[in-house]
N, C-alpha and C. Protein backbone atom coordinates (compact mmCIF):
# COMPACT_ATOMS: atom_id res chain seq x y z
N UNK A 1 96.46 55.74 -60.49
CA UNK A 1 95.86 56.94 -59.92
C UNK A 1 94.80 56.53 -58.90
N UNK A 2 94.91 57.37 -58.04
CA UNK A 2 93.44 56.76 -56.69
C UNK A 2 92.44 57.45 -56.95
N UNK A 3 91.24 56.71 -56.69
CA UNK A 3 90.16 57.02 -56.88
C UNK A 3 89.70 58.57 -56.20
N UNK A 4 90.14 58.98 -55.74
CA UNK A 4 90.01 60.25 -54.74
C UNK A 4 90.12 61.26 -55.86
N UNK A 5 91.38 61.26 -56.61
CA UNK A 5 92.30 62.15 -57.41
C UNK A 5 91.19 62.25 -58.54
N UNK A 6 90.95 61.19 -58.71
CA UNK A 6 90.03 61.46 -59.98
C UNK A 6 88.88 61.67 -59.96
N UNK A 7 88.08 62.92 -61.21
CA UNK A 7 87.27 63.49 -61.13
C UNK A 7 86.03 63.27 -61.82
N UNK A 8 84.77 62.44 -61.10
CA UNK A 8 83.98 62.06 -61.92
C UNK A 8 82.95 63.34 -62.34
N UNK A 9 82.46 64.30 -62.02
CA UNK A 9 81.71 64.94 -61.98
C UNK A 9 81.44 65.31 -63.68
N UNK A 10 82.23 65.38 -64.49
CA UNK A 10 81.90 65.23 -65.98
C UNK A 10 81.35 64.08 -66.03
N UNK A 11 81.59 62.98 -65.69
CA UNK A 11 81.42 61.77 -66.17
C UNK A 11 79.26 61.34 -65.63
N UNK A 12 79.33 62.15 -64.58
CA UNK A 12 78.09 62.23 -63.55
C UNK A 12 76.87 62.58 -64.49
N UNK A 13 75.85 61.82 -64.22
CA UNK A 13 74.69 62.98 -64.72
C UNK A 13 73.46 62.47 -63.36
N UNK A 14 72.90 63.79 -63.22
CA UNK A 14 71.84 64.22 -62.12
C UNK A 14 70.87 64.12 -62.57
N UNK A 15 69.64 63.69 -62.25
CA UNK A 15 68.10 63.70 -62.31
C UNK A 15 67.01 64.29 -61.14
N UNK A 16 66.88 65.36 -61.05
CA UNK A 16 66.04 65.48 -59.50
C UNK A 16 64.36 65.07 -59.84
N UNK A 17 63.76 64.80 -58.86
CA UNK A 17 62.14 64.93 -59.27
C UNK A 17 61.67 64.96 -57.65
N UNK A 18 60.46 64.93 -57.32
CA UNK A 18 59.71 65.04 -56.28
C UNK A 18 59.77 64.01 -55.95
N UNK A 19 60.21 64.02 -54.05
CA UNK A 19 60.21 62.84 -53.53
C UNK A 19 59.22 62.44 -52.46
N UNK A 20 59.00 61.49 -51.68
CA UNK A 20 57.99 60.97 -51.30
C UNK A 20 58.97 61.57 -49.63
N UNK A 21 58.11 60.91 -48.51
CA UNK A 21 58.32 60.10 -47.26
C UNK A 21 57.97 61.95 -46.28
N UNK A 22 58.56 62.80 -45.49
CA UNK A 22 58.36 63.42 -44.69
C UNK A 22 58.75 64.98 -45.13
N UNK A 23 58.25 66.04 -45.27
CA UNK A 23 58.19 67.25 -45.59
C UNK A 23 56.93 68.46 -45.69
N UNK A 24 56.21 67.56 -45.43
CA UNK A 24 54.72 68.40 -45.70
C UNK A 24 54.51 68.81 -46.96
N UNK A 25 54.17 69.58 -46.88
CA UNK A 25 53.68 71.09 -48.33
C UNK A 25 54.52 70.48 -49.42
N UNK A 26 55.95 71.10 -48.13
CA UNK A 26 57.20 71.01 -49.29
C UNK A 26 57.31 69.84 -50.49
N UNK A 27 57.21 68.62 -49.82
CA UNK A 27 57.39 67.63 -50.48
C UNK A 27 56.58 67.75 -51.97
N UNK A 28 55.59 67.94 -52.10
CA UNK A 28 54.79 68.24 -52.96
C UNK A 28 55.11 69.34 -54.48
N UNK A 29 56.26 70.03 -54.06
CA UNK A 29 56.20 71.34 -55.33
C UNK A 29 57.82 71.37 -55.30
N UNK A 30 59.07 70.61 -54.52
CA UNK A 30 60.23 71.18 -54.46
C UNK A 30 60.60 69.67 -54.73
N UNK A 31 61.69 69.65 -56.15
CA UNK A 31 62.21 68.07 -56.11
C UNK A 31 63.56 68.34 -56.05
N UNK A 32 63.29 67.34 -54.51
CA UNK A 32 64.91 67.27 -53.92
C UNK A 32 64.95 66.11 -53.86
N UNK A 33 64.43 65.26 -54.62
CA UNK A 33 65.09 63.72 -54.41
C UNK A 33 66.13 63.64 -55.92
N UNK A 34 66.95 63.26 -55.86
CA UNK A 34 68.64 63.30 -57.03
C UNK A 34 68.22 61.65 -57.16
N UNK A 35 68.94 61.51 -58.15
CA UNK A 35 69.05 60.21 -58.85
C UNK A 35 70.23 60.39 -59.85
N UNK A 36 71.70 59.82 -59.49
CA UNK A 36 73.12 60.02 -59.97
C UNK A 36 72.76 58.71 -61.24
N UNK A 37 73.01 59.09 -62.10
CA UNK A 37 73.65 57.96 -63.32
C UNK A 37 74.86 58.23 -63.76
N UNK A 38 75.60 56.81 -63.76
CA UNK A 38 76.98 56.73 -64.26
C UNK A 38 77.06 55.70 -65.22
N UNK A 39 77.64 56.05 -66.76
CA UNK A 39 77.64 54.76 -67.68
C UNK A 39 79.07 54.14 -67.68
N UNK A 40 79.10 52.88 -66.79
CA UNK A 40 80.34 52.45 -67.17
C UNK A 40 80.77 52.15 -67.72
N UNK A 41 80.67 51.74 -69.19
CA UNK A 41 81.52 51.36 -70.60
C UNK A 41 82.14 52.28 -71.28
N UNK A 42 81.47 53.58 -70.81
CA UNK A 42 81.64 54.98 -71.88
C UNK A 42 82.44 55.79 -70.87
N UNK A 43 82.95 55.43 -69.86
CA UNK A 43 83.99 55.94 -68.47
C UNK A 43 85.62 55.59 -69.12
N UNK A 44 85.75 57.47 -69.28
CA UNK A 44 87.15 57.62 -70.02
C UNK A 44 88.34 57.80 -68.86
N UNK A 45 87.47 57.42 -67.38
CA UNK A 45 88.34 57.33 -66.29
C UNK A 45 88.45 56.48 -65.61
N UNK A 46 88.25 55.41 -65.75
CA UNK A 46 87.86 53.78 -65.31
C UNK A 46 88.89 53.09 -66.30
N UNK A 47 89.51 51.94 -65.53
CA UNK A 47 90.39 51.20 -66.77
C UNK A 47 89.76 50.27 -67.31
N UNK A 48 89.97 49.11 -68.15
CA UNK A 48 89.34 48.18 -68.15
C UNK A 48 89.07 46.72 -67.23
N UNK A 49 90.11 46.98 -66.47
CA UNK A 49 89.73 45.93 -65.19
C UNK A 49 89.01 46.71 -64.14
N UNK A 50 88.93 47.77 -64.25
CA UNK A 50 88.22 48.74 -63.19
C UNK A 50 86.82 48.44 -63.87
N UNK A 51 86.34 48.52 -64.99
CA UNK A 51 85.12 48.56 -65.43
C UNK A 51 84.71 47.07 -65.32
N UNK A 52 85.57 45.97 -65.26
CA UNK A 52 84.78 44.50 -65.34
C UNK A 52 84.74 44.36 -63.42
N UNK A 53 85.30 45.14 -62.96
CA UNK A 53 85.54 44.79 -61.66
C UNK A 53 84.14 45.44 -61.56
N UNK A 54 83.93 46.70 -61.58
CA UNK A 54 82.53 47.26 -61.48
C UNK A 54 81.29 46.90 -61.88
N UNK A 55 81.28 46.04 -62.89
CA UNK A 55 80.43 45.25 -63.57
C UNK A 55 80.03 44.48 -62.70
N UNK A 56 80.95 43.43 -62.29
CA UNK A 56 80.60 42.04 -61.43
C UNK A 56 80.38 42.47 -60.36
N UNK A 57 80.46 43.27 -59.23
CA UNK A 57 80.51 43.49 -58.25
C UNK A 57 78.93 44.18 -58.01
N UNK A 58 78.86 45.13 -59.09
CA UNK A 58 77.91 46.42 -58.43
C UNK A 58 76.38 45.95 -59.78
N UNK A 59 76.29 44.39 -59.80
CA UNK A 59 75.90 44.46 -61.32
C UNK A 59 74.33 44.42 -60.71
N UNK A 60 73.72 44.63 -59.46
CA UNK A 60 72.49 44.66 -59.08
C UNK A 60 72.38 46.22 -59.21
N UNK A 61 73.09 47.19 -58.86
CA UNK A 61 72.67 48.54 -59.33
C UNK A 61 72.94 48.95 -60.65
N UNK A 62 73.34 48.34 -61.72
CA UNK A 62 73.55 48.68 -63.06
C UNK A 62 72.00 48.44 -64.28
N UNK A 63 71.45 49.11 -64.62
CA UNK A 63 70.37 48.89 -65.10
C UNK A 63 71.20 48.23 -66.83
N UNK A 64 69.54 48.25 -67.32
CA UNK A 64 70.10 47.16 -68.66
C UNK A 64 71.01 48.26 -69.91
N UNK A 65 70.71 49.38 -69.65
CA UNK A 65 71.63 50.53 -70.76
C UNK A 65 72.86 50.31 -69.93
N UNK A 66 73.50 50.24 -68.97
CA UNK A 66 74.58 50.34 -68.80
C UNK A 66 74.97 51.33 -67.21
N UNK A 67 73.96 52.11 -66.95
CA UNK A 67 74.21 52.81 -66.22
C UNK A 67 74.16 52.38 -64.39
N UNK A 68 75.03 52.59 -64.03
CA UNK A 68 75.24 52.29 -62.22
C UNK A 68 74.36 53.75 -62.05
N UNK A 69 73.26 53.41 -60.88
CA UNK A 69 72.63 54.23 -60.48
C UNK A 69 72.53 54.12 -59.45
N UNK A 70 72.18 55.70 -58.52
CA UNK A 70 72.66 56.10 -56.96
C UNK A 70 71.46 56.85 -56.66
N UNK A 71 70.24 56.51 -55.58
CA UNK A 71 69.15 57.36 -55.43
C UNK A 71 69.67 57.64 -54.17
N UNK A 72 69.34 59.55 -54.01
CA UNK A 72 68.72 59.66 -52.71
C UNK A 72 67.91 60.71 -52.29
N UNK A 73 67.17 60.97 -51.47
CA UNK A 73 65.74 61.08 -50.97
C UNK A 73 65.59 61.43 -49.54
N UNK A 74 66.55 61.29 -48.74
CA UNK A 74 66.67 61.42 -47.04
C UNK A 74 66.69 63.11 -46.70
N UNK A 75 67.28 64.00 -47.60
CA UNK A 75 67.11 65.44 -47.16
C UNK A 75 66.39 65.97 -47.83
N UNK A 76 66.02 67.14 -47.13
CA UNK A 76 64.90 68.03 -47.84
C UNK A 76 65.36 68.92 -48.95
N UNK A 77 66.87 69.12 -48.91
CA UNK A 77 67.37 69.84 -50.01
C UNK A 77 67.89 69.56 -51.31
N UNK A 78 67.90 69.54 -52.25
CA UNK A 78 68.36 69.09 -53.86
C UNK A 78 69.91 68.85 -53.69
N UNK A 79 70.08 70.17 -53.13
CA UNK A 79 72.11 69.84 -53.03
C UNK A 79 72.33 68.99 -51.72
N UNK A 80 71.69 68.64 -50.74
CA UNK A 80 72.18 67.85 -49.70
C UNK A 80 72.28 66.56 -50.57
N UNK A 81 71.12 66.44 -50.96
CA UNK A 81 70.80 65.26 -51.84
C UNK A 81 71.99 64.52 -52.63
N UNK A 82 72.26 65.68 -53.53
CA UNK A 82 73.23 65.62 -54.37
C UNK A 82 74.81 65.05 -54.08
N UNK A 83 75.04 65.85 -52.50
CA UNK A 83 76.59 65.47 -52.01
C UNK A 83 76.41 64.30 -51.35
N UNK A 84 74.87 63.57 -51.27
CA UNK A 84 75.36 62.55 -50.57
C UNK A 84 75.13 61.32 -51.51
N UNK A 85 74.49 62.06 -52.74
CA UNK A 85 74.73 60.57 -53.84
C UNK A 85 76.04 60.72 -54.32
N UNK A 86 76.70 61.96 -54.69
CA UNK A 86 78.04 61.64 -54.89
C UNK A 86 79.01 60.83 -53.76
N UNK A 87 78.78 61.03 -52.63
CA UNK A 87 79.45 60.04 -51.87
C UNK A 87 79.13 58.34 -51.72
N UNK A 88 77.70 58.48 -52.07
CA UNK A 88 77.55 57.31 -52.18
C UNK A 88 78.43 56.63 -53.46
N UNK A 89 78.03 57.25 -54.63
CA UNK A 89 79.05 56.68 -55.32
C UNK A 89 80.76 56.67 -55.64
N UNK A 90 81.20 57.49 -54.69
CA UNK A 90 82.55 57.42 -54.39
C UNK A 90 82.90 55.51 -53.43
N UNK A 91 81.72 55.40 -52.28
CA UNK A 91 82.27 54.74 -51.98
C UNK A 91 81.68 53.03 -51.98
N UNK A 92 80.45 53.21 -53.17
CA UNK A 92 80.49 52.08 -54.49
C UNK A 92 82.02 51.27 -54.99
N UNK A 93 82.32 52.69 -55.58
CA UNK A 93 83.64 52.55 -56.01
C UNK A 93 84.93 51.84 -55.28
N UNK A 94 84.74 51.90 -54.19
CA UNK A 94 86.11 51.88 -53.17
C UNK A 94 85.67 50.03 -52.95
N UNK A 95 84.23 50.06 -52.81
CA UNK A 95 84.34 48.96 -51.88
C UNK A 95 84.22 47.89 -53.07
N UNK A 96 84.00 48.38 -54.51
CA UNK A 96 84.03 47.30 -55.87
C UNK A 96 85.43 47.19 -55.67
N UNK A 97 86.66 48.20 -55.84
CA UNK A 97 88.16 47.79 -55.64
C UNK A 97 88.47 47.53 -54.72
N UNK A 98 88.13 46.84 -53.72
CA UNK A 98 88.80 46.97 -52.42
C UNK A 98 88.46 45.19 -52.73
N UNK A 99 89.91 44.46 -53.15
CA UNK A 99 90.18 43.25 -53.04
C UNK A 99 89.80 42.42 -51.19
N UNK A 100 89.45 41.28 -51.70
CA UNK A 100 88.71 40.88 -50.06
C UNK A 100 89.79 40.00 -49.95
N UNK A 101 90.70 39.52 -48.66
CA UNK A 101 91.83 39.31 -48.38
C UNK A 101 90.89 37.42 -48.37
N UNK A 102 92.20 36.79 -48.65
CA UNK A 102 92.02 35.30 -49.06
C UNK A 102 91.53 34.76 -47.78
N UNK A 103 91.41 33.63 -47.22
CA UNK A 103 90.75 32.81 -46.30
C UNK A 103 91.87 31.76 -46.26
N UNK A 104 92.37 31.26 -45.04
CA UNK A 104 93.46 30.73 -45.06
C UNK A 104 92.50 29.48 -44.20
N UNK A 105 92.74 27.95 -44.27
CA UNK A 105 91.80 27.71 -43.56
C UNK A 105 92.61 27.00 -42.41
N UNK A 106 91.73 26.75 -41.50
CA UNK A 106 92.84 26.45 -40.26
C UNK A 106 92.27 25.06 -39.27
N UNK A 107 92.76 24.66 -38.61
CA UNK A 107 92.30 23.81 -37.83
C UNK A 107 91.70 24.52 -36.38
N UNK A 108 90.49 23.66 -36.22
CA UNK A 108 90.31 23.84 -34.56
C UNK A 108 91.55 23.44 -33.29
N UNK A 109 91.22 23.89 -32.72
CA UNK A 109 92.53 24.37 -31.08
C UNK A 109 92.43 22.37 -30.55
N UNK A 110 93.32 22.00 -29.79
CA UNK A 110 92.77 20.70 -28.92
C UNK A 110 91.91 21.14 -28.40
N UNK A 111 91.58 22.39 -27.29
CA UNK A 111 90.91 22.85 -26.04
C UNK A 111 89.86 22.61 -26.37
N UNK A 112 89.52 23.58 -27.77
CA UNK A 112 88.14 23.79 -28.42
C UNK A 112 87.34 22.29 -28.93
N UNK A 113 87.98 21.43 -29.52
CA UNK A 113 87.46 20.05 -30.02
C UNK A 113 87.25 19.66 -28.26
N UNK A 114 87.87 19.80 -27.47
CA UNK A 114 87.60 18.87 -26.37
C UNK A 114 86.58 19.75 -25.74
N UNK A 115 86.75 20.81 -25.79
CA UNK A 115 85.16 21.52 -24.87
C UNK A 115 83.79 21.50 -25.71
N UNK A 116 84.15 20.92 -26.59
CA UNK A 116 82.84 20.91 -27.75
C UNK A 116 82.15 19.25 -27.47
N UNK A 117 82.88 18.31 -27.06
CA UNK A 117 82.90 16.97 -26.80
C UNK A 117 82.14 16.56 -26.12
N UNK A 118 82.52 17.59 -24.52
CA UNK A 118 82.29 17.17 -23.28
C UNK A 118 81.53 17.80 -23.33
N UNK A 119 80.48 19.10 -24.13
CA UNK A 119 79.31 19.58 -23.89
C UNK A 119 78.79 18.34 -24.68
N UNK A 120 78.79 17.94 -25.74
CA UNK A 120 78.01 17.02 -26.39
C UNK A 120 77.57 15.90 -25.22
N UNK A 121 78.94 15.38 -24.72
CA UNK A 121 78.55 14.18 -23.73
C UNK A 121 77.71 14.35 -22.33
N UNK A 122 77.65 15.92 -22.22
CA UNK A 122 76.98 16.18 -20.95
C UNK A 122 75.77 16.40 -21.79
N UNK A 123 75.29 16.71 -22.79
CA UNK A 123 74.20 17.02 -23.07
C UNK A 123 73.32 15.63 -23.39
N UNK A 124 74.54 14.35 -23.73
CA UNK A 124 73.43 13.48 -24.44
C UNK A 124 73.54 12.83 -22.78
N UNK A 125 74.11 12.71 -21.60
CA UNK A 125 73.76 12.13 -20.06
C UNK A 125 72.45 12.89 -19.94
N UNK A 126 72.06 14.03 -20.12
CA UNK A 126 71.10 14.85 -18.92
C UNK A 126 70.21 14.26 -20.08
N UNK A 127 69.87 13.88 -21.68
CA UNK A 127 68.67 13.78 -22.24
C UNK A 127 68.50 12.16 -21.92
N UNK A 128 69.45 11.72 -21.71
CA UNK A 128 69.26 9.71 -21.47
C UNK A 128 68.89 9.76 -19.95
N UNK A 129 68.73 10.33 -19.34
CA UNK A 129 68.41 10.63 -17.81
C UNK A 129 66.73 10.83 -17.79
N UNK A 130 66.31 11.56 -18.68
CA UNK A 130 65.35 11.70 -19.10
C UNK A 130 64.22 10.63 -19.00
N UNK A 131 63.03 10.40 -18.97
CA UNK A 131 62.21 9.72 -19.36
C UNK A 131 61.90 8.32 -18.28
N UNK A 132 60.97 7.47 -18.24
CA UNK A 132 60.58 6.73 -17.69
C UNK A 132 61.43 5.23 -18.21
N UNK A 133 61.92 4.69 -17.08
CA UNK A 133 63.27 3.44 -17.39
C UNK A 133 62.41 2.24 -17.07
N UNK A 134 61.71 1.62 -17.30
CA UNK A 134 60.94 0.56 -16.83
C UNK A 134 61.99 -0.76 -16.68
N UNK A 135 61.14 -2.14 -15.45
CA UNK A 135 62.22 -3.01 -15.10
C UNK A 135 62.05 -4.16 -16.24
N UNK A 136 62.72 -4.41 -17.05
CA UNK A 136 63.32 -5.09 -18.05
C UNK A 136 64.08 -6.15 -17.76
């Protein structure tokens, strides 16, 4: 099933409180800063390679109970707030499954080894050019 299809919003829990940075007044009496917690062990929609994949990947936002957590704070409104921590953690998600394609390793070009050469050799002429040559 793709991650799209499936519906975390049971699985979601919301925290709002008063947030800091630009609003005036407002900022002070209206809490629109959201804070998303998600427990991944207890995720009856996650498989179990989905949950170790999420583990290792995302394990700097996972606090020590278990929970992957999503702050945000950038709009002045509770629900702006809200749709954009859920997106944030939609695309947590995508980029923990999103396998990183292998590294194949390759050799340098002739051209490239030889234009890398002849800068070296022009660079070490102009520094031996350099300096006072006394008669010896």
């Amino acid at each position: 099933m793709k991650l799209e299809e499936r519906d975390f919003t049971s699985e979601l829990q919301f925290q709002a409180s008063r947030s800091g940075g630009a609003g005036g007044q407002n900022v002070n009496k209206v809490s629109s800063k959201v804070e998303l917690r998600f427990h991944v062990e207890s995720s009856a929609l996650l498989t179990d390679e989905e949950k170790v994949l999420v583990q290792e990947k995302l394990a700097n936002r996972i606090n020590n109970e278990g929970f992957l957590q999503v702050v945000c704070q950038t709009e002045r409104s509770q629900l702006q707030n809200k749709e954009i921590c859920v997106k944030r953690f939609q695309e947590l998600l995508r980029q923990a499954f999103t396998k990183q394609k292998e590294r194949r390793a390759t050799k340098p070009s002739r051209s490239s080894v030889r234009q890398r050469l002849e800068g070296k050799k022009r660079q070490s002429e102009k520094k031996s050019n350099r300096g006072y040559k006394g008669d010896f």
